[in-house]
Every structure is written in structure tokens, then in C-alpha cells.
C-alpha atoms as a PDB file:
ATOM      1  CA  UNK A   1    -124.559 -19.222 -24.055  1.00  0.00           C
ATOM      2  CA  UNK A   2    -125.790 -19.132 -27.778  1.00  0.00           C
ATOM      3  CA  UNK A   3    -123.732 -18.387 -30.847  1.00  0.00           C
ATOM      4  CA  UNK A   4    -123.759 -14.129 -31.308  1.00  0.00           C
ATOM      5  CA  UNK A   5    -121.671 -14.089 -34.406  1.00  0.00           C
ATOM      6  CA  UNK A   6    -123.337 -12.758 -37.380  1.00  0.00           C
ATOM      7  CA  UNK A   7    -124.174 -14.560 -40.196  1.00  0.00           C
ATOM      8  CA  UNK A   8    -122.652 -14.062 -43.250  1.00  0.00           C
ATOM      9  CA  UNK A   9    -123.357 -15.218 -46.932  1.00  0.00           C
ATOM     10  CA  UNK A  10    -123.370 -13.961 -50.180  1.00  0.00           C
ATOM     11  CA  UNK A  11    -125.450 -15.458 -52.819  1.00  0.00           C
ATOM     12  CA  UNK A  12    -126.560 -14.932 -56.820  1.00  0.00           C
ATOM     13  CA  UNK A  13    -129.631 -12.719 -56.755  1.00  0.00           C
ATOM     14  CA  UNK A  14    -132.018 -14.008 -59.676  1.00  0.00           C
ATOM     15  CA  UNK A  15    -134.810 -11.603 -57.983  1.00  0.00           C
ATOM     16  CA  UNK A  16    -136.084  -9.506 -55.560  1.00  0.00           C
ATOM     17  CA  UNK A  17    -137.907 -11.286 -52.869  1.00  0.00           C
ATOM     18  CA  UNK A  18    -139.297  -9.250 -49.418  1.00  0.00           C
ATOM     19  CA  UNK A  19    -136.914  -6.390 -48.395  1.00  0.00           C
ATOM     20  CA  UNK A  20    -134.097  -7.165 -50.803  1.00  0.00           C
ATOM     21  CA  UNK A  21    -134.958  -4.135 -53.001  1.00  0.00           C
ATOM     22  CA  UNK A  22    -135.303  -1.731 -50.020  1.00  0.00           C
ATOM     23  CA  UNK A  23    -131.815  -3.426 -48.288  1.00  0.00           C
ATOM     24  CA  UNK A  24    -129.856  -3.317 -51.610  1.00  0.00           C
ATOM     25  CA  UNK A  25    -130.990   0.630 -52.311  1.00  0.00           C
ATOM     26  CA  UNK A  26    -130.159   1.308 -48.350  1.00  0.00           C
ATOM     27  CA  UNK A  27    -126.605  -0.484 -48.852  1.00  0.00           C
ATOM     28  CA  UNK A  28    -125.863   1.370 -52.332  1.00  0.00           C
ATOM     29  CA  UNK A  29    -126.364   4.521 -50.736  1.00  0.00           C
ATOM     30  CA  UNK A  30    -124.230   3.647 -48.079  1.00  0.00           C
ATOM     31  CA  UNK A  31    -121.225   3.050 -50.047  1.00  0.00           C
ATOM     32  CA  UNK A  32    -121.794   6.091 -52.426  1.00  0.00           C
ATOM     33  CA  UNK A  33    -122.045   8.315 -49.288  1.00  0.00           C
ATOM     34  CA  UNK A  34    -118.454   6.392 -47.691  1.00  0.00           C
ATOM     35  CA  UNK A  35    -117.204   7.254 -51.265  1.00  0.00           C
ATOM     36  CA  UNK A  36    -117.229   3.727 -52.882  1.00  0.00           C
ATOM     37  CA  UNK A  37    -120.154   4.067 -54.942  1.00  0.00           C
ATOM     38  CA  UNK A  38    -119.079   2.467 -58.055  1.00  0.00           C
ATOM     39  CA  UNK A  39    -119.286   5.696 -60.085  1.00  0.00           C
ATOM     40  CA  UNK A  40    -122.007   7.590 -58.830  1.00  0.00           C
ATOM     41  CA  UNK A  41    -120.490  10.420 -56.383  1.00  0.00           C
ATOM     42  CA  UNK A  42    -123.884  11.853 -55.019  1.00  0.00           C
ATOM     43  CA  UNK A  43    -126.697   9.474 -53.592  1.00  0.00           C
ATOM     44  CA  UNK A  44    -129.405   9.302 -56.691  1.00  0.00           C
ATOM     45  CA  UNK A  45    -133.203  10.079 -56.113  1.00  0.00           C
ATOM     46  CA  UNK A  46    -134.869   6.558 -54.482  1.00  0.00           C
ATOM     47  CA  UNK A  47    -136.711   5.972 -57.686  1.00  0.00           C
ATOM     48  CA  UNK A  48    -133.497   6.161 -59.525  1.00  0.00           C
ATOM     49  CA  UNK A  49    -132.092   3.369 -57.109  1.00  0.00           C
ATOM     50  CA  UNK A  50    -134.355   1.050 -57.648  1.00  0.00           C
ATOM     51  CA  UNK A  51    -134.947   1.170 -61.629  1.00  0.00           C
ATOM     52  CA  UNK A  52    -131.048   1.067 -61.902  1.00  0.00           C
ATOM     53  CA  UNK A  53    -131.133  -2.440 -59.435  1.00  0.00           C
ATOM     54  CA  UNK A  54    -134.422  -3.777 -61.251  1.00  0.00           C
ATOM     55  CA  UNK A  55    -133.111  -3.004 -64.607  1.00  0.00           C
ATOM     56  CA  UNK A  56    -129.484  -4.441 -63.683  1.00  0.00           C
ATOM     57  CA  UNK A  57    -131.338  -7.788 -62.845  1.00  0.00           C
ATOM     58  CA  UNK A  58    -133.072  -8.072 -66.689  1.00  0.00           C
ATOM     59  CA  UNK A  59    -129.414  -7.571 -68.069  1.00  0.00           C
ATOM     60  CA  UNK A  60    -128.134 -11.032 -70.681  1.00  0.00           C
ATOM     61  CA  UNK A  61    -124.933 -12.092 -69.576  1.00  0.00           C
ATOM     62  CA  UNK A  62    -124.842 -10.478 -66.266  1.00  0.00           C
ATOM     63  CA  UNK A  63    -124.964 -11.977 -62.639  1.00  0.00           C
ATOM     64  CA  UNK A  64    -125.452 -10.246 -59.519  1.00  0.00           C
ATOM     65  CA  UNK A  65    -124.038 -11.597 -56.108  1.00  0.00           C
ATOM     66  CA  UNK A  66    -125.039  -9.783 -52.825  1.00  0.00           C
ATOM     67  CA  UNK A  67    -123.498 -10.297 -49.587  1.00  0.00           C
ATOM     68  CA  UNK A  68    -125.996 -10.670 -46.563  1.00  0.00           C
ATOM     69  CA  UNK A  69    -125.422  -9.927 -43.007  1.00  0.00           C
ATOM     70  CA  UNK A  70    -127.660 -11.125 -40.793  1.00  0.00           C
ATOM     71  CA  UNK A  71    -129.868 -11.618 -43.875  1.00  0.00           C
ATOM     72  CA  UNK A  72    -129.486  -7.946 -44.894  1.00  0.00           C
ATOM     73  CA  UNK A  73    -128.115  -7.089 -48.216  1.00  0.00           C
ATOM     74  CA  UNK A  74    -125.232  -5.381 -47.697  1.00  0.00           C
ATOM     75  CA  UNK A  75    -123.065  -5.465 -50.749  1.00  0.00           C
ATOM     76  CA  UNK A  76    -122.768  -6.406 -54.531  1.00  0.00           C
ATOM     77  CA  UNK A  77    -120.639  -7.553 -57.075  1.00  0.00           C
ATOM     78  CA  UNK A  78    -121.299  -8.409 -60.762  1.00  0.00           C
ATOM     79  CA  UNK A  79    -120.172 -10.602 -63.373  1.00  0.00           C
ATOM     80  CA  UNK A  80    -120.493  -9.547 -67.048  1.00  0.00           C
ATOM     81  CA  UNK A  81    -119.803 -11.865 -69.553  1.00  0.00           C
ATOM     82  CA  UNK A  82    -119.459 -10.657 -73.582  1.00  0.00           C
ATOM     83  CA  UNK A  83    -121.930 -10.834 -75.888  1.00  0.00           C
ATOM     84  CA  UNK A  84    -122.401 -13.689 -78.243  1.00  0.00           C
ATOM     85  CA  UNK A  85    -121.085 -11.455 -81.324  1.00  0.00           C
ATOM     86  CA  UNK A  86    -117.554 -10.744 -78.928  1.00  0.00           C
ATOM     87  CA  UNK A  87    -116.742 -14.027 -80.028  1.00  0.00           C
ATOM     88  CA  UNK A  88    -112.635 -12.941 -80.006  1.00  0.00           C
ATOM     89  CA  UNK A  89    -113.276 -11.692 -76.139  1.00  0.00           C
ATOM     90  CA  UNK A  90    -115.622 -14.431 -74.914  1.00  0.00           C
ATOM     91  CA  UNK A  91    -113.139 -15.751 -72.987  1.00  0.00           C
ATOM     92  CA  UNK A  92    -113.121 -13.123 -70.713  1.00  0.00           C
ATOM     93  CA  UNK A  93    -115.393 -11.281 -67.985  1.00  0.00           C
ATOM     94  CA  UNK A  94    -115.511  -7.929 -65.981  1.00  0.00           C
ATOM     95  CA  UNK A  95    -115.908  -8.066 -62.320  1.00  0.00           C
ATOM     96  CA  UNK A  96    -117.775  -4.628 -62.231  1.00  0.00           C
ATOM     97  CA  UNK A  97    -120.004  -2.558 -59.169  1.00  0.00           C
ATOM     98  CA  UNK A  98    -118.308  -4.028 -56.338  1.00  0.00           C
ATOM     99  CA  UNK A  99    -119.282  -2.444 -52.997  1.00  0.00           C
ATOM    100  CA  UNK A 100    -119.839  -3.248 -49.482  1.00  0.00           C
ATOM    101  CA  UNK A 101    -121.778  -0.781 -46.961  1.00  0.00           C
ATOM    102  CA  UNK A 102    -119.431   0.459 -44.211  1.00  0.00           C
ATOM    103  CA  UNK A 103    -121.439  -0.367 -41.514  1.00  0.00           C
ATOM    104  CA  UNK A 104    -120.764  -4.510 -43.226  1.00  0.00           C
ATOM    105  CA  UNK A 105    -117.098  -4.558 -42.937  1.00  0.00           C
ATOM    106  CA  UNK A 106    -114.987  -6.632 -40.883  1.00  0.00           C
ATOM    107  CA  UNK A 107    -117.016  -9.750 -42.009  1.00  0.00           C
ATOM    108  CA  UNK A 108    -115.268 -11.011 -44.692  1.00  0.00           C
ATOM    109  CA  UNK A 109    -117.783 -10.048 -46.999  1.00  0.00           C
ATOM    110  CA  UNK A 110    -115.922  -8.100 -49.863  1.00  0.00           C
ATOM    111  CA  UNK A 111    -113.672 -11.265 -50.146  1.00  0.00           C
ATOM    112  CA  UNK A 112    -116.671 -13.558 -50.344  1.00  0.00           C
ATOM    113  CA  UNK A 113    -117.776 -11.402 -52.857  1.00  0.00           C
ATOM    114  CA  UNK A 114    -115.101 -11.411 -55.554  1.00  0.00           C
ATOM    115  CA  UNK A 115    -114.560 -15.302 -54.908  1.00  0.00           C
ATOM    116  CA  UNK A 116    -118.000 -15.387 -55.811  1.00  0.00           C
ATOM    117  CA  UNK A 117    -117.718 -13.717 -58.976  1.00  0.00           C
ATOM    118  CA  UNK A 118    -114.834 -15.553 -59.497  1.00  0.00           C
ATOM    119  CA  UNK A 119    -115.984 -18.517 -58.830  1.00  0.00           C
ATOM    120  CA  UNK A 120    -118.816 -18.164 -61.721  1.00  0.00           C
ATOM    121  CA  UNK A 121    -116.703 -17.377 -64.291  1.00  0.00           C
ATOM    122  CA  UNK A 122    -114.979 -20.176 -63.895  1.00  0.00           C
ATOM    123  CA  UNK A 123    -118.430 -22.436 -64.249  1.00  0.00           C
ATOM    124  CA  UNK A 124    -118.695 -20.443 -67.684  1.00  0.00           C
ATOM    125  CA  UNK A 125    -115.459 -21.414 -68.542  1.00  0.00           C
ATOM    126  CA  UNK A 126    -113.560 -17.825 -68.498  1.00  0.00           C
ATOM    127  CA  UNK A 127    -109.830 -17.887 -68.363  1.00  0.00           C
ATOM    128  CA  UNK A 128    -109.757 -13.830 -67.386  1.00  0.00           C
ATOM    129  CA  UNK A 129    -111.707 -11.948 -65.426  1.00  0.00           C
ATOM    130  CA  UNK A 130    -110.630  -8.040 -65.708  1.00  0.00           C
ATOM    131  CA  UNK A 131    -111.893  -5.072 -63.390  1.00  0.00           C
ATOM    132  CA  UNK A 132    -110.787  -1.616 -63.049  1.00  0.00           C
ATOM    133  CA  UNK A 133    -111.252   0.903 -59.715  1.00  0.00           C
ATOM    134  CA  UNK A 134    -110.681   4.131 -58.934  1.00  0.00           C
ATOM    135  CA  UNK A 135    -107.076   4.728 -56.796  1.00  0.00           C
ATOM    136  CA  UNK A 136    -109.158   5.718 -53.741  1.00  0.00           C
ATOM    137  CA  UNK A 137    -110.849   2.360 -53.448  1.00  0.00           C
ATOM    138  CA  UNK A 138    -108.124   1.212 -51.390  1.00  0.00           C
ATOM    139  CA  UNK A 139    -110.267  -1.015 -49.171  1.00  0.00           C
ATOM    140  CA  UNK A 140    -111.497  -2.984 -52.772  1.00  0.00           C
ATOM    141  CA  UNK A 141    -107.972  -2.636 -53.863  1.00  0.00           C
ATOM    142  CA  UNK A 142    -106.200  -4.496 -51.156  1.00  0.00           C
ATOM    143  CA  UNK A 143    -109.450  -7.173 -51.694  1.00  0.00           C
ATOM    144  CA  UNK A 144    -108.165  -7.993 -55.055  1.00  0.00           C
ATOM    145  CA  UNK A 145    -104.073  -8.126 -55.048  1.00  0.00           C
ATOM    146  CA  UNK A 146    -104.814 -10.446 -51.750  1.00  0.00           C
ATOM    147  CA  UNK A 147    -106.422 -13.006 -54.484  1.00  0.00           C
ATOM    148  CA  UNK A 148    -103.917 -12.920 -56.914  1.00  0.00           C
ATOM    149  CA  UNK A 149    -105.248  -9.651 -59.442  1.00  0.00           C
ATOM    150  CA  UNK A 150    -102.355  -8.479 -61.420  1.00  0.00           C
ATOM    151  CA  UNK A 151    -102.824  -4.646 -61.714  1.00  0.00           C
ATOM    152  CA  UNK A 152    -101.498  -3.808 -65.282  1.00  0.00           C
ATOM    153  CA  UNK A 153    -101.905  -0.413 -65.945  1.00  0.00           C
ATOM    154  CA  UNK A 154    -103.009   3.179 -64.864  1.00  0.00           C
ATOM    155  CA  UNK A 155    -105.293   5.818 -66.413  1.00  0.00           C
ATOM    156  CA  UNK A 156    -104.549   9.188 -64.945  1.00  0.00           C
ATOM    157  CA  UNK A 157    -107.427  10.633 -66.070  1.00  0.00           C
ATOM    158  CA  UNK A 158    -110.093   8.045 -64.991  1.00  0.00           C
ATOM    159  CA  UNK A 159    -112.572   9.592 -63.082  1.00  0.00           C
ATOM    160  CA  UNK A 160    -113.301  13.414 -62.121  1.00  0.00           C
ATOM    161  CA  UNK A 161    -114.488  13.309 -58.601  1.00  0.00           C
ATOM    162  CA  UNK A 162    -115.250  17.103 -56.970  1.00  0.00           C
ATOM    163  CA  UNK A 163    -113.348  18.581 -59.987  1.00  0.00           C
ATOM    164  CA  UNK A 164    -110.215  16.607 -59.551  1.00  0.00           C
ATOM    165  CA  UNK A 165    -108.725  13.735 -61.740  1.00  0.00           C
ATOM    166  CA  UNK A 166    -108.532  10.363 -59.917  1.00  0.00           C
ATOM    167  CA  UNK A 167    -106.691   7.842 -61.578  1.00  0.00           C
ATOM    168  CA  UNK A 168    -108.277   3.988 -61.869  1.00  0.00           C
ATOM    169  CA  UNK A 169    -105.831   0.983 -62.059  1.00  0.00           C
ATOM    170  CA  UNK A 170    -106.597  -2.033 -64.164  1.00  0.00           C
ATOM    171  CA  UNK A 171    -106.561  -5.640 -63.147  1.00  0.00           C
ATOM    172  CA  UNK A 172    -107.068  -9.121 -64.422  1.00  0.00           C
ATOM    173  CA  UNK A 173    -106.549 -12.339 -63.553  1.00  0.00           C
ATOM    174  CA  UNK A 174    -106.062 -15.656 -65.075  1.00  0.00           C
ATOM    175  CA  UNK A 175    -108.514 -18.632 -63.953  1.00  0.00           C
ATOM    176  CA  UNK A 176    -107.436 -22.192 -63.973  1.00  0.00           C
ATOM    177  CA  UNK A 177    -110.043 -23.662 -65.942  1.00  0.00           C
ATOM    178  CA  UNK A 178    -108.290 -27.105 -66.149  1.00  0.00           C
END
């Protein structure tokens, strides 16, 4: 009887190659309809999805990672690093635009994903990678305490979401660069 698990992986993208584009537009929209759209709370015009993911990619100092099920982009996480005149923060990075399509879940795939980023800070030598999500992203949430994130603080007034405050928690977490 072959093998019927899925096969899961999550890898830099450096560029768009075949249906990536189309798959990473179809998972984005996705996770802003299931609510976890990484700020945007209605699903942009196509056009608008795609010049947001092509411009991302020409970005200094940022990495994209996208998980793959079955070879279909299904979710995203970034690394930001500072710029070269931040020299007093350049020790730090921003996990930032994490999201995994619903219909992805139960892989393992968010997890891969923010070991991922973490994992390339630490080849740039970071010692702290920070983030920050909204107190609804409990899925994302429960991603990043089980890693070790230390959530230090709360802004009540973080994001307005159908005319209603939502508060976002901040995280960071010290890498072992040793």
C-alpha cells in the first residue's frame, strides 16, 4: 500500500517559479477570509495580491519562507532584519505576516514556519527575534509560547477590526547564538 501522507515543507522563497504566485495569493486570501490575515480584514482586489507578494520579494533585509503542502503554498512567514543605519537594533529581527490557510492545518506547518524564521536569524547572528499579533490569533499564539516566546506586553488599542479595539500582545525571544 503506498505512503498517503502529505508532504510537507517549508522553504525560503527567492522567486516565483510556476503556480507559486497564484498558490500564495489563493492561501493569503484564505487566511484573511478565516480572520488571520496579517492586517488586512477584507480580501484585496487580485491585482493588489500579487504586487503586495512581488513587491515583498524585492524588499533588503527581508526573507520570505512558505510552507508547501503537497507542493502548494500554503502559508508564510517573514524575517526582517534592520537596516544598516539601525546599527543600535541590528541585533534584532521581527518575525512579521505569519499565516497558514485553514484548509493547511493539522500539518505542522505553522511550527515549521516560525522555526524557520528562527532558524535564519540565527545564521545572521540575531540574539532577538520580536513579533507582535492580534489577541484573536490564538491558533499563531499558542505556535509561539510552545517555542519559548516570552509575551511582554499588551496594547489595548492595537488593531480596530469591525469597529472594535482588539488588543495585540508582544513577544520576543532570545536566540543562542553561541
Amino acid at each position: 500500500m503506498p505512503d498517503l501522507a502529505p508532504t510537507v515543507v517549508v522553504t525560503e522563497l527567492t522567486e516565483f517559479r510556476g503556480p507559486d504566485l497564484y498558490d500564495l495569493c489563493d492561501a493569503t486570501e484564505a487566511a484573511i477570509e478565516d480572520g488571520g490575515g496579517f492586517g488586512w480584514l477584507r480580501v484585496p482586489e487580485r491585482d493588489v495580491l500579487e504586487n503586495h507578494w512581488r513587491g515583498t520579494l524585492l524588499i533588503p533585509g527581508r526573507q520570505i519562507f512558505v510552507a508547501r503542502l503537497d507542493g502548494t503554498i500554503c502559508g508564510s512567514a517573514q524575517l526582517h532584519m534592520q537596516p544598516r543605519n539601525n546599527e543600535a537594533q541590528s541585533h534584532a529581527g521581527q518575525l512579521s505576516s505569519f499565516f497558514l490557510a485553514p484548509w493547511a492545518r493539522g500539518h505542522g506547518l505553522a511550527l515549521k514556519m516560525v522555526k524557520a524564521v528562527e532558524q535564519a536569524a540565527r545564521e545572521h547572528r540575531l540574539s532577538v527575534l520580536n513579533l507582535d499579533v492580534r489577541e484573536t490569533q490564538k491558533q499563531a499564539i499558542r505556535v509561539y509560547e510552545q517555542i519559548g516566546f516570552t509575551r511582554w506586553g499588551t496594547q489595548h488599542s492595537y488593531a480596530k477590526v469591525n469597529d472594535q479595539w482588539v488588543a495585540g500582545h508582544y513577544y520576543s525571544k532570545l536566540l543562542n547564538n553561541s
